[in-house]
C-alpha atoms as a PDB file:
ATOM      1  CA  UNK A   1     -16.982  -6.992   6.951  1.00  0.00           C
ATOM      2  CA  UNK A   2     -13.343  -7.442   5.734  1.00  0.00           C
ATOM      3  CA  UNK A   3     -13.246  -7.457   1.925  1.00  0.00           C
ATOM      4  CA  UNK A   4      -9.572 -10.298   0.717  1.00  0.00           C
ATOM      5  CA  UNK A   5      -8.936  -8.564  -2.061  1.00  0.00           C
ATOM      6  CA  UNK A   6      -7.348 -10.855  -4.844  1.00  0.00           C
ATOM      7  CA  UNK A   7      -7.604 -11.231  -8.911  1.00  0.00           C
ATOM      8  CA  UNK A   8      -9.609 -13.921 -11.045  1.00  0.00           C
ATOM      9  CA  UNK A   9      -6.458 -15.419 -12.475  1.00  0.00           C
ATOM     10  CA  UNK A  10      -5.423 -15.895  -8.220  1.00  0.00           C
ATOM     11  CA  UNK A  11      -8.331 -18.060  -7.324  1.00  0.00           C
ATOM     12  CA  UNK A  12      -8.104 -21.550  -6.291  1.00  0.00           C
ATOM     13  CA  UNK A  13      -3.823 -20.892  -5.953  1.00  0.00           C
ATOM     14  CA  UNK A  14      -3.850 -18.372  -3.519  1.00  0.00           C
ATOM     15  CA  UNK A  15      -3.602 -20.927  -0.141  1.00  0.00           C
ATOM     16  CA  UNK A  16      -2.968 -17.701   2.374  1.00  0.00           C
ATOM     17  CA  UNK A  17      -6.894 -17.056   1.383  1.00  0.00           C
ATOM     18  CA  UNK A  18      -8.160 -20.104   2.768  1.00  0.00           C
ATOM     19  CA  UNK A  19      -5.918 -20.381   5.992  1.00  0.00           C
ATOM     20  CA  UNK A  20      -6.857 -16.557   6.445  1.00  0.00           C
ATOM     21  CA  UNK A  21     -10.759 -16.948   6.053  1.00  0.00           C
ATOM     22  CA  UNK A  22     -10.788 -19.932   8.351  1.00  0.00           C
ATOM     23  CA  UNK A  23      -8.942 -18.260  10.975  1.00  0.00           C
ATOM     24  CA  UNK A  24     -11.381 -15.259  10.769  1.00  0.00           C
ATOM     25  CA  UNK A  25     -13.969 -17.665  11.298  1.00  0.00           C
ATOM     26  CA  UNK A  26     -12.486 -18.846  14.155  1.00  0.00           C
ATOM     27  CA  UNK A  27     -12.686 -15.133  16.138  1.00  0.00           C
ATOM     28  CA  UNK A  28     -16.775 -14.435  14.303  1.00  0.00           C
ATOM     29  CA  UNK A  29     -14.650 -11.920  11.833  1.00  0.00           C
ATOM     30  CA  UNK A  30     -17.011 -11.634   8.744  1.00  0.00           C
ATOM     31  CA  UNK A  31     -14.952 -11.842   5.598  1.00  0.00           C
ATOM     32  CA  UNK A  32     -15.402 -11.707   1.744  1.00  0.00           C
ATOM     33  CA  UNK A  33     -12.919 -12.546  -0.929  1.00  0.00           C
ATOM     34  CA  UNK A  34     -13.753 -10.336  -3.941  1.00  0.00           C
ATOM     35  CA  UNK A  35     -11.451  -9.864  -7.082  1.00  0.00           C
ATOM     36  CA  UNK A  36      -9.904  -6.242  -7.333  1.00  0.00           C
ATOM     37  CA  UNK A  37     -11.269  -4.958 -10.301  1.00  0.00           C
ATOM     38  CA  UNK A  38     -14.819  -6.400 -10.777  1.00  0.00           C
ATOM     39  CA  UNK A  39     -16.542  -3.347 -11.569  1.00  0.00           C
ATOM     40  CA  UNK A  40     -19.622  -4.328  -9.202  1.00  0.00           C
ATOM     41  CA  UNK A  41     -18.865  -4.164  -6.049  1.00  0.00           C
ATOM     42  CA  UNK A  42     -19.484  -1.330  -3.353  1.00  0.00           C
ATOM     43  CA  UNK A  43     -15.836  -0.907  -1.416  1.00  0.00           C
ATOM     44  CA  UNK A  44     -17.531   1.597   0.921  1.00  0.00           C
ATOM     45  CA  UNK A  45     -19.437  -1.224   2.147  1.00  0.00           C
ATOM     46  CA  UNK A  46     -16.395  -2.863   3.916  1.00  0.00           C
ATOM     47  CA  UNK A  47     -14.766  -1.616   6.493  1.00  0.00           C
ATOM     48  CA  UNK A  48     -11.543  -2.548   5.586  1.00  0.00           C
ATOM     49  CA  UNK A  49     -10.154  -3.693   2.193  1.00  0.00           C
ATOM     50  CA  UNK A  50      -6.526  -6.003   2.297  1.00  0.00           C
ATOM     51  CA  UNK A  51      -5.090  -6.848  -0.681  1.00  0.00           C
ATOM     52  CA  UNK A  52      -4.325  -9.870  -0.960  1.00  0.00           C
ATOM     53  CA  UNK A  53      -3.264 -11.964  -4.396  1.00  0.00           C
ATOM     54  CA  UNK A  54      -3.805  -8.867  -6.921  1.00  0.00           C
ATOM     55  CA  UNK A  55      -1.516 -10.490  -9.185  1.00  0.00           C
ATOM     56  CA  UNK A  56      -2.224  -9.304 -12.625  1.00  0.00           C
ATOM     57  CA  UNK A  57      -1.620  -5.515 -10.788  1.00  0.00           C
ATOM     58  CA  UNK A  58       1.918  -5.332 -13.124  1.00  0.00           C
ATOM     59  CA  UNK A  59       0.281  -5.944 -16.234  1.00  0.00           C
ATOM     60  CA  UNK A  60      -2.727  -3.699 -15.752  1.00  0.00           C
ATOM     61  CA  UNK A  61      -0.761  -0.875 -13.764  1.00  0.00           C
ATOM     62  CA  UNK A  62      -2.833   2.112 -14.191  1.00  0.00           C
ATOM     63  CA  UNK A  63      -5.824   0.595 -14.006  1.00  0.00           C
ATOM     64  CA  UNK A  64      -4.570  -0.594 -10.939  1.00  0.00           C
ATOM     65  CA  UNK A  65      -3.347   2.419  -9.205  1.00  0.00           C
ATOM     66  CA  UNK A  66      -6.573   3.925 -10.357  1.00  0.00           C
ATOM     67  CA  UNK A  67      -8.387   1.141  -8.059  1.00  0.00           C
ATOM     68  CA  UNK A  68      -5.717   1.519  -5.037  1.00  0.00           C
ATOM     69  CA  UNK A  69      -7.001   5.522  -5.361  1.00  0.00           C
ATOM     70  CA  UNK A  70     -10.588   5.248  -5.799  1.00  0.00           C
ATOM     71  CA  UNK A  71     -10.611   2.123  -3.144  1.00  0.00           C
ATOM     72  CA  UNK A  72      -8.696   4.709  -0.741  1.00  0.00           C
ATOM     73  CA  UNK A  73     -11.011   7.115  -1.028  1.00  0.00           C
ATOM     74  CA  UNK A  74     -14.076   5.287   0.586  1.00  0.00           C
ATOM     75  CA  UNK A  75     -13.099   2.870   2.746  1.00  0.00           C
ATOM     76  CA  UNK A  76      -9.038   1.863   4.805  1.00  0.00           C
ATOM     77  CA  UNK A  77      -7.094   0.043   2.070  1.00  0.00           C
ATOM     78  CA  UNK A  78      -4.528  -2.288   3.128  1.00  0.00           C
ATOM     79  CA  UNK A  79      -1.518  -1.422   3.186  1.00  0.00           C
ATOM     80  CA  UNK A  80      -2.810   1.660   2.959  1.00  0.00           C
ATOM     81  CA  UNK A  81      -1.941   3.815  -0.472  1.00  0.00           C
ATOM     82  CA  UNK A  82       0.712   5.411   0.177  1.00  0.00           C
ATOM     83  CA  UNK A  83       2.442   2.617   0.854  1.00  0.00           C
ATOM     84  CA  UNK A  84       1.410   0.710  -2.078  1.00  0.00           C
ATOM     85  CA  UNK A  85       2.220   3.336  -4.237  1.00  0.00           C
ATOM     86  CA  UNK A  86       5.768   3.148  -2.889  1.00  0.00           C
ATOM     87  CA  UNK A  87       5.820  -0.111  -3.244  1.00  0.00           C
ATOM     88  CA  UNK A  88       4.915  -1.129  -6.877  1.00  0.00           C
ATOM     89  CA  UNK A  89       8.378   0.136  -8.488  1.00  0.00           C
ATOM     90  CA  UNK A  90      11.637  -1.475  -7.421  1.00  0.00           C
ATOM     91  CA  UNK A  91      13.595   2.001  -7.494  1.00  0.00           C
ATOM     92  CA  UNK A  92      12.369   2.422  -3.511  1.00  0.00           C
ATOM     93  CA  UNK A  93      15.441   0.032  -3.017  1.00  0.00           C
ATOM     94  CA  UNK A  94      17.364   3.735  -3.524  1.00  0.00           C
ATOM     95  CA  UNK A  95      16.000   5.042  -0.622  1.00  0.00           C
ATOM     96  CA  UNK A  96      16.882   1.773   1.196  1.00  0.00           C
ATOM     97  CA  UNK A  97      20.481   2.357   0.093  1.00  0.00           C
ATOM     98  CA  UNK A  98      20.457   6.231   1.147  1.00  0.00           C
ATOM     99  CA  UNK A  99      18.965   5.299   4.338  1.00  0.00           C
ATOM    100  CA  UNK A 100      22.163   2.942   5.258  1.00  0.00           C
ATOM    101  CA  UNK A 101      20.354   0.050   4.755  1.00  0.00           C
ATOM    102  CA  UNK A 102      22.012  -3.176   3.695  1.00  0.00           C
ATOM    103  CA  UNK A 103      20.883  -3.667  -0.034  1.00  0.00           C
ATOM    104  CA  UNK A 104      22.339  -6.345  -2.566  1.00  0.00           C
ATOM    105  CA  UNK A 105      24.397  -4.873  -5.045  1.00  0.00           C
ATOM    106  CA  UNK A 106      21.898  -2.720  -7.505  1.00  0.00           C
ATOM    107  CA  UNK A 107      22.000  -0.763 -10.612  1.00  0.00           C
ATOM    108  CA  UNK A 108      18.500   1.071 -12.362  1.00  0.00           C
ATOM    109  CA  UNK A 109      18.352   1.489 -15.848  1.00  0.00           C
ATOM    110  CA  UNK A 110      16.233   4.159 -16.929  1.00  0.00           C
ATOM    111  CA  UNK A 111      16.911   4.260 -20.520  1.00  0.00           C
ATOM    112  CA  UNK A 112      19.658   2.364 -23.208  1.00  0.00           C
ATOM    113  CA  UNK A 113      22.173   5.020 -22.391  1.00  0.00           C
ATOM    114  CA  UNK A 114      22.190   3.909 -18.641  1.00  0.00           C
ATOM    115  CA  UNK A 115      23.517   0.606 -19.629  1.00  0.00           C
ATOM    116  CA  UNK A 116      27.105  -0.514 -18.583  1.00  0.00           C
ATOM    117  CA  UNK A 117      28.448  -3.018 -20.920  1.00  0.00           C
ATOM    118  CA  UNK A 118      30.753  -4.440 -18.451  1.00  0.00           C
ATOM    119  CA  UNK A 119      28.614  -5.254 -15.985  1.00  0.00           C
ATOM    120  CA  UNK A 120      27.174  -7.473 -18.851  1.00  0.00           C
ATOM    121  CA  UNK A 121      30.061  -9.788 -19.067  1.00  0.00           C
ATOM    122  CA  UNK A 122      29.386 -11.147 -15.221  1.00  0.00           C
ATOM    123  CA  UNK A 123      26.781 -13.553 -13.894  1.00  0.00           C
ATOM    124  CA  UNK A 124      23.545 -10.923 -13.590  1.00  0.00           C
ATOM    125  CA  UNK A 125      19.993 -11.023 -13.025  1.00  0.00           C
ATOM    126  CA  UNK A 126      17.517  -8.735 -14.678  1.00  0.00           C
ATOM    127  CA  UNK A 127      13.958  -7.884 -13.755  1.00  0.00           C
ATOM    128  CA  UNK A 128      11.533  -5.240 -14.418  1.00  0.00           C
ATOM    129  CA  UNK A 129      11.495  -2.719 -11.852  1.00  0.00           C
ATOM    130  CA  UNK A 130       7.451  -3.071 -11.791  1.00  0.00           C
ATOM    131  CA  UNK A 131       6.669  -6.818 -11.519  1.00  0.00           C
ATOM    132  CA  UNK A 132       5.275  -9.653  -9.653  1.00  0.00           C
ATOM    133  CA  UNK A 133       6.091 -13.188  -9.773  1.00  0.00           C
ATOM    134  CA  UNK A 134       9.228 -13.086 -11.223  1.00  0.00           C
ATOM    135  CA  UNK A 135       7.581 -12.268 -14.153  1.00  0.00           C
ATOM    136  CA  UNK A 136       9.941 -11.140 -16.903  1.00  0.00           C
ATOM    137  CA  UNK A 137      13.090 -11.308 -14.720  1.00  0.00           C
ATOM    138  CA  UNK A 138      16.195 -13.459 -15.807  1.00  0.00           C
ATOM    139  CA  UNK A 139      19.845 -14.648 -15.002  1.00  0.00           C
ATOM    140  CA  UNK A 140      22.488 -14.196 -17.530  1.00  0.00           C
ATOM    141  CA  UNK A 141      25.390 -15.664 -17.030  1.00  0.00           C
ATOM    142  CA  UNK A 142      27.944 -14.083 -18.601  1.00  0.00           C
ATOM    143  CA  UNK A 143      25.582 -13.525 -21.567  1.00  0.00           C
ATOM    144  CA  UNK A 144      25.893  -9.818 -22.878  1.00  0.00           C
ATOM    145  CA  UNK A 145      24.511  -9.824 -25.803  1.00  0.00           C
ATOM    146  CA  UNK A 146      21.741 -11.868 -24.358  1.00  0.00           C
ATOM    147  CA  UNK A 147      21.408  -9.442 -21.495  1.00  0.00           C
ATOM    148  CA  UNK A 148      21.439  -6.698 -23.058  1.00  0.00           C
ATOM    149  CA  UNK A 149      18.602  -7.777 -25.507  1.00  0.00           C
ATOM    150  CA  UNK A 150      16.306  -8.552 -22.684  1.00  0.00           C
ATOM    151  CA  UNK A 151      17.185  -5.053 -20.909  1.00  0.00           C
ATOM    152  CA  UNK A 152      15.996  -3.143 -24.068  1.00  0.00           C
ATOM    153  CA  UNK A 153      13.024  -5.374 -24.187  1.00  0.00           C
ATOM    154  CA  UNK A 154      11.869  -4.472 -20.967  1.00  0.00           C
ATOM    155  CA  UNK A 155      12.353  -0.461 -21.432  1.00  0.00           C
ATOM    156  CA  UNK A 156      10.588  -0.297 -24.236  1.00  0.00           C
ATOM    157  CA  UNK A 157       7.634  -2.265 -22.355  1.00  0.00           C
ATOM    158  CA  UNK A 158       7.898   0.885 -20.390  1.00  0.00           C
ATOM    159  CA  UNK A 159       9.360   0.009 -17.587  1.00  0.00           C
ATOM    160  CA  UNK A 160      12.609   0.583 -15.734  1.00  0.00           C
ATOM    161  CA  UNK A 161      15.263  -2.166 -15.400  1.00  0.00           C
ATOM    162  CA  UNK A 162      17.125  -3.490 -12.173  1.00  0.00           C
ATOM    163  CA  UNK A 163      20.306  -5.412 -12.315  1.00  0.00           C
ATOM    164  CA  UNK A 164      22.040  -7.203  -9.751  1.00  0.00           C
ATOM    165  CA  UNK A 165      24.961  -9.798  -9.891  1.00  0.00           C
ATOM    166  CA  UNK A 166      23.388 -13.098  -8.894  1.00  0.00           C
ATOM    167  CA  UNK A 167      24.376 -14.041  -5.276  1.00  0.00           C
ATOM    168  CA  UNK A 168      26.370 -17.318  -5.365  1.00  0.00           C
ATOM    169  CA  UNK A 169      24.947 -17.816  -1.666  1.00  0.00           C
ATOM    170  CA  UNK A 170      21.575 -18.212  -2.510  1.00  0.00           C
ATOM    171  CA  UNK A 171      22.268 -21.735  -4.499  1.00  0.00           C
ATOM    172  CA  UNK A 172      23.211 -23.009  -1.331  1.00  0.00           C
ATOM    173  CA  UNK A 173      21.250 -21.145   1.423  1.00  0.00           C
ATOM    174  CA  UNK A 174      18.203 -19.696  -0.247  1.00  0.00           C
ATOM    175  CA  UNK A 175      16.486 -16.357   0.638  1.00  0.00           C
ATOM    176  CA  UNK A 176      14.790 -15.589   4.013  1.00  0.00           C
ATOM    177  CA  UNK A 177      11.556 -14.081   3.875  1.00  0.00           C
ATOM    178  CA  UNK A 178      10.414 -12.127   7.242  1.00  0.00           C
ATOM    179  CA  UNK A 179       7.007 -11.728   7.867  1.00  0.00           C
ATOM    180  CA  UNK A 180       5.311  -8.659  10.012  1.00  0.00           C
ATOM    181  CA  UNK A 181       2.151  -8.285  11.345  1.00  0.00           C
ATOM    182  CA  UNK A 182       0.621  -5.422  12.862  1.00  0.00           C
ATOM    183  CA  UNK A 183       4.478  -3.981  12.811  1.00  0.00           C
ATOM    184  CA  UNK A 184       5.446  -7.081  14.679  1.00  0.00           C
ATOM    185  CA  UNK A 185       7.579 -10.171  13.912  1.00  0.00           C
ATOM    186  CA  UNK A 186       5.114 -13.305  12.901  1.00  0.00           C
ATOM    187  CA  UNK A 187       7.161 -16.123  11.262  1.00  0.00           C
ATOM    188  CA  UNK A 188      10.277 -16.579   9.007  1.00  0.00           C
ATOM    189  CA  UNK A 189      10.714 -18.779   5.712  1.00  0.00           C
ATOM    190  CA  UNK A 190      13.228 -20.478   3.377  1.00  0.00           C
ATOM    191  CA  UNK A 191      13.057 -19.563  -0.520  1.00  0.00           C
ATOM    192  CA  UNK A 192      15.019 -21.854  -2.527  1.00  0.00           C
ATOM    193  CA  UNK A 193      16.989 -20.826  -5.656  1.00  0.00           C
ATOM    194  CA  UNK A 194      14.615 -20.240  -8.411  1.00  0.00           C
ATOM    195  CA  UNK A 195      17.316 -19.257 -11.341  1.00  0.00           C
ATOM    196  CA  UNK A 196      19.940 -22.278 -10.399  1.00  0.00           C
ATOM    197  CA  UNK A 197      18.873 -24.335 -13.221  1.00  0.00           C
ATOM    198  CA  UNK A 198      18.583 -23.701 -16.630  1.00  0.00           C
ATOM    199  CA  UNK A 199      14.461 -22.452 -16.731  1.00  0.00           C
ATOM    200  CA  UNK A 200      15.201 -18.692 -16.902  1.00  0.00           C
ATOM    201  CA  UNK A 201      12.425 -16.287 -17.772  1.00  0.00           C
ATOM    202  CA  UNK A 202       9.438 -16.740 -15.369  1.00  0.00           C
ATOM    203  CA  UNK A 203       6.058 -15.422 -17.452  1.00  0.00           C
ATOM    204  CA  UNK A 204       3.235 -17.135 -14.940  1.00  0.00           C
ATOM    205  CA  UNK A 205       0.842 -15.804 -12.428  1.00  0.00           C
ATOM    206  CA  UNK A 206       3.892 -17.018 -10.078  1.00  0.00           C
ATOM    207  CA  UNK A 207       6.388 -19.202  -9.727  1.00  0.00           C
ATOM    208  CA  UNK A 208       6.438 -22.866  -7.604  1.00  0.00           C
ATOM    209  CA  UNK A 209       9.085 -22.469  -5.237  1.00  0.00           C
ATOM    210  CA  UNK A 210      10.619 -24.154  -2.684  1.00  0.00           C
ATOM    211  CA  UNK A 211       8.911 -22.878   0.621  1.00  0.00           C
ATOM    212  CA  UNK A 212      10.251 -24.578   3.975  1.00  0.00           C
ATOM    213  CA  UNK A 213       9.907 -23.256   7.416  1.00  0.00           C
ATOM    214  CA  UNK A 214      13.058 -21.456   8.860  1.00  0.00           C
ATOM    215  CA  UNK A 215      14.248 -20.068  12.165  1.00  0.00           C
ATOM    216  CA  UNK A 216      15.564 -16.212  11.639  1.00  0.00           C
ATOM    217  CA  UNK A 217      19.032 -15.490  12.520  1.00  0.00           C
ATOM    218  CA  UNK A 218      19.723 -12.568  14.964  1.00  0.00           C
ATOM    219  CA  UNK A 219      21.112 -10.257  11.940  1.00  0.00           C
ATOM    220  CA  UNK A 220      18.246 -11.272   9.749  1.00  0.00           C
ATOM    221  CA  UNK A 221      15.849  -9.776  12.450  1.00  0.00           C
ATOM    222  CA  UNK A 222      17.998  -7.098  13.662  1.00  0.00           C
ATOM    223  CA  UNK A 223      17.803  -6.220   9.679  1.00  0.00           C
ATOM    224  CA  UNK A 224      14.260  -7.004   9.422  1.00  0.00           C
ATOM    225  CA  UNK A 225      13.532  -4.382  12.493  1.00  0.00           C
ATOM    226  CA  UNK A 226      15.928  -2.062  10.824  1.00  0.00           C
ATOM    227  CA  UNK A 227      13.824  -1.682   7.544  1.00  0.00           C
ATOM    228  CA  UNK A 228      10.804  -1.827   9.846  1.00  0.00           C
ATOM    229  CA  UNK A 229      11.673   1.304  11.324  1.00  0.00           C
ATOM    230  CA  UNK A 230      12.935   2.995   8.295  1.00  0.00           C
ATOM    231  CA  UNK A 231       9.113   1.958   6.836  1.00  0.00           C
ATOM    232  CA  UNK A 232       7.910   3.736  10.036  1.00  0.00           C
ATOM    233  CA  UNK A 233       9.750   6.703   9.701  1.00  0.00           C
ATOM    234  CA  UNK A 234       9.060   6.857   5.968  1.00  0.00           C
ATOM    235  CA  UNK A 235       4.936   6.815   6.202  1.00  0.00           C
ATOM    236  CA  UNK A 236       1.971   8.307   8.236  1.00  0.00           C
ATOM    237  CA  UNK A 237       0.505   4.626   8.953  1.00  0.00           C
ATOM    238  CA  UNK A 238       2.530   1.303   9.450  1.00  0.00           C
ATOM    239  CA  UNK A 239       2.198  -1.194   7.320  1.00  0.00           C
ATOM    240  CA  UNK A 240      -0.318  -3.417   8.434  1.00  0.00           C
ATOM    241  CA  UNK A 241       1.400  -6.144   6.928  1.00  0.00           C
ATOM    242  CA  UNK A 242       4.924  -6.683   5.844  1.00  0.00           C
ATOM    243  CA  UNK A 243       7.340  -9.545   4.277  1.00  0.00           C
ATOM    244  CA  UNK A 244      10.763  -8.599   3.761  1.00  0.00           C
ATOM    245  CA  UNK A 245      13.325 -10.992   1.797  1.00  0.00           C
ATOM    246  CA  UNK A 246      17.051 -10.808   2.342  1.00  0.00           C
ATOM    247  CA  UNK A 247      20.394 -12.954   1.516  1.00  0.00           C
ATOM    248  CA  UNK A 248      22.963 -13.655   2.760  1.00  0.00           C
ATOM    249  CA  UNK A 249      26.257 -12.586   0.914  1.00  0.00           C
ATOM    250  CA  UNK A 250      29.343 -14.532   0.850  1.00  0.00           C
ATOM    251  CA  UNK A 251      30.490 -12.373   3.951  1.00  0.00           C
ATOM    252  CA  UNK A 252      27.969 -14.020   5.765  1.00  0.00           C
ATOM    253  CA  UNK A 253      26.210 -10.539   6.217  1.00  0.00           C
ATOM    254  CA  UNK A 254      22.433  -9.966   5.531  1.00  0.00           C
ATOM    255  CA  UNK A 255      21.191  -7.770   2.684  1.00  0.00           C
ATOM    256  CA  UNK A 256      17.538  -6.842   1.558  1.00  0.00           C
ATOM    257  CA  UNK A 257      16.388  -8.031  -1.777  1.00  0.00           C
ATOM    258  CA  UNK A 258      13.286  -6.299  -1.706  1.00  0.00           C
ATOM    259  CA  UNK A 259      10.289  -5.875   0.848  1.00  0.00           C
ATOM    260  CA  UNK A 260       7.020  -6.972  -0.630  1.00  0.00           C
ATOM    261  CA  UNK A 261       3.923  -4.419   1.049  1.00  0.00           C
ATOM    262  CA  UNK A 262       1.513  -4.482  -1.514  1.00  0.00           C
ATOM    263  CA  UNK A 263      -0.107  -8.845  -2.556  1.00  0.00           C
ATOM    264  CA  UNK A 264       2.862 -11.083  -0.532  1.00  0.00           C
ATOM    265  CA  UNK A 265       2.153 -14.210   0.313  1.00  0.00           C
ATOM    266  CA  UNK A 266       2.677 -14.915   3.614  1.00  0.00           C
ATOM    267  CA  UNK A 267       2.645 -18.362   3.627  1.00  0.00           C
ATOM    268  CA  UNK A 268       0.722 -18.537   7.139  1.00  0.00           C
ATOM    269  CA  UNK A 269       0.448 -22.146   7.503  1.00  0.00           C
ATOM    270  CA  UNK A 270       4.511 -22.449   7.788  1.00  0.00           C
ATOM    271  CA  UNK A 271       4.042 -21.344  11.878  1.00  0.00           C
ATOM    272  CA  UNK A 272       0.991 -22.957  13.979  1.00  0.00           C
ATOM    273  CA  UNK A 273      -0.146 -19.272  15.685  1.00  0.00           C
ATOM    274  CA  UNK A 274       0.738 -17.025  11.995  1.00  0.00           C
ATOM    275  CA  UNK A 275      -2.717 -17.662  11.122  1.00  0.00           C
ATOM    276  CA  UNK A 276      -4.307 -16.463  14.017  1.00  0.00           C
ATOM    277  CA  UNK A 277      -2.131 -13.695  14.873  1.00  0.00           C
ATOM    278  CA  UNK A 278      -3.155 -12.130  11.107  1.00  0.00           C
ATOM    279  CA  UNK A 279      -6.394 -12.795  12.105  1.00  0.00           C
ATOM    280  CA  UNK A 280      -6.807 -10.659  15.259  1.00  0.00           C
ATOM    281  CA  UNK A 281      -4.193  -8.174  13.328  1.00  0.00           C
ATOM    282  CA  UNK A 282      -7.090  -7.554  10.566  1.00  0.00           C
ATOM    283  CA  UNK A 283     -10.030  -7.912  13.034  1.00  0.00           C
ATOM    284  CA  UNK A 284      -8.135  -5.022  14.745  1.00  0.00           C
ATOM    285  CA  UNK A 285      -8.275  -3.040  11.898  1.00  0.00           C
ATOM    286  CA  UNK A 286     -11.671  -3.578  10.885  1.00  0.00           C
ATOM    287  CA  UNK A 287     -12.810  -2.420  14.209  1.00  0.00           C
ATOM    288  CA  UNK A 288     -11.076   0.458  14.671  1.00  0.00           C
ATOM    289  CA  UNK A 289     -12.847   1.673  11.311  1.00  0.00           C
ATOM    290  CA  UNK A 290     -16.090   1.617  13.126  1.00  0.00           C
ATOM    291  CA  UNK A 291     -18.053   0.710  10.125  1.00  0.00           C
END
């Protein structure tokens, strides 16, 4: 049994849960879809555990991480903990950067002292290093006073800050999202600009975007595969599932916003065989658990 881990607030938006338990259907893959933190279920009982659509993890973080531990310690977690762990804070971007990895253009604040007023005076975004949903995160254009505000708001949450200049590009081309199964390429897809208009601050469970179907370029996979081996390199187990969003700068050259291991959607129903090719990839999984 395969337990879809996702979160009370997810249920009835989370559309990746119904293509996914339909497909495991399909192959006689039991499933369940159980929310992460009610208190009676019996993880041991599964023989895997994928999360899914946690997506209240950000604002219950140590509760969380407790869960990802305790989860880990009696049945496989998906991606497995180590990888989560990673995952949840934005500063792994660093290790992108270190690694020679193309990264957008990013500063972390740690504290108010970090904080360099000029890069205030340009057109910025700000986000919480620990977030989901674009929760909290923000464009400023050319608004110091305004930026700065909402930086010192967000370390004395408790959290870390990450700036980046907003990337004219995206206004007209979007993000790509990659998607990896099983370590392998599934399906690519179009995000449209979410901070183009005036709506700034995005406080929901998540955000409606614009989601289209799109055909990768050879440097978006060739950087796709790149932070695919890096993740490889980096861990004992692959992720078994990975979606990695990039954007192209005005050079024309792809660069990694951030990779999304821990509750992405994947948006399966974008390709006709994505939903059975994360099928088999969990069925996989589950058996080679033997439980």
């Amino acid at each position: 049994m395969i337990a879809l881990a996702t979160a009370q607030l997810a249920r009835g938006l989370d559309h990746d849960l119904d293509i996914l338990s339909e497909a495991l259907d399909a192959i006689g893959q039991p499933w369940q879809i159980v929310d992460w933190d009610d208190a009676s279920v019996d993880w041991s009982a599964f023989s895997i555990v994928v999360l899914r659509s946690t997506w209240d993890y950000y604002k219950r973080l140590d509760e969380f991480t407790h869960w990802i531990n305790a989860t880990a310690q009696v049945t496989q977690l998906y991606n497995p903990a180590e990888i989560v762990h990673w995952n949840l804070d934005k500063q792994y971007l660093a290790q992108l950067i270190a690694a020679g990895i193309p990264v957008m253009s990013t500063t972390f604040i740690n504290s108010v002292s970090d904080i360099d007023e000029q890069q205030l005076q340009h057109d910025i975004i700000v986000k919480p290093t620990v977030s989901a949903g674009s929760n909290n995160t923000a464009r400023h254009r050319s608004e110091p006073a305004a930026a700065r505000q909402h930086i010192e708001k967000i370390l004395a949450s408790g959290t870390s800050v990450l700036l980046q200049p907003y990337q004219p590009s995206i206004d007209v081309n979007g993000e790509t999202s990659l998607v990896y199964l099983g370590g392998l390429f599934s399906h690519a897809f179009r995000k449209g600009p979410i901070f183009r208009g005036t709506e700034q601050t995005h406080n929901g469970a998540f955000i409606d975007e614009e989601i289209s179907a799109r055909t990768a370029t050879p440097a978006e996979l060739v950087l796709g595969n790149q932070v695919l081996a890096f993740l490889a390199q980096r861990f004992t187990d692959q992720p078994l599932y990975a979606r990695i969003d990039m954007v192209t700068n005005e050079s024309g050259v792809p660069e990694i916003m951030e990779i999304e291991l821990t509750e992405p959607s994947l948006y399966l129903h974008l390709d006709a065989e994505a939903p059975n090719r994360a099928a088999s990839v969990l069925a996989s999984a589950a058996a080679a658990t033997h439980k």
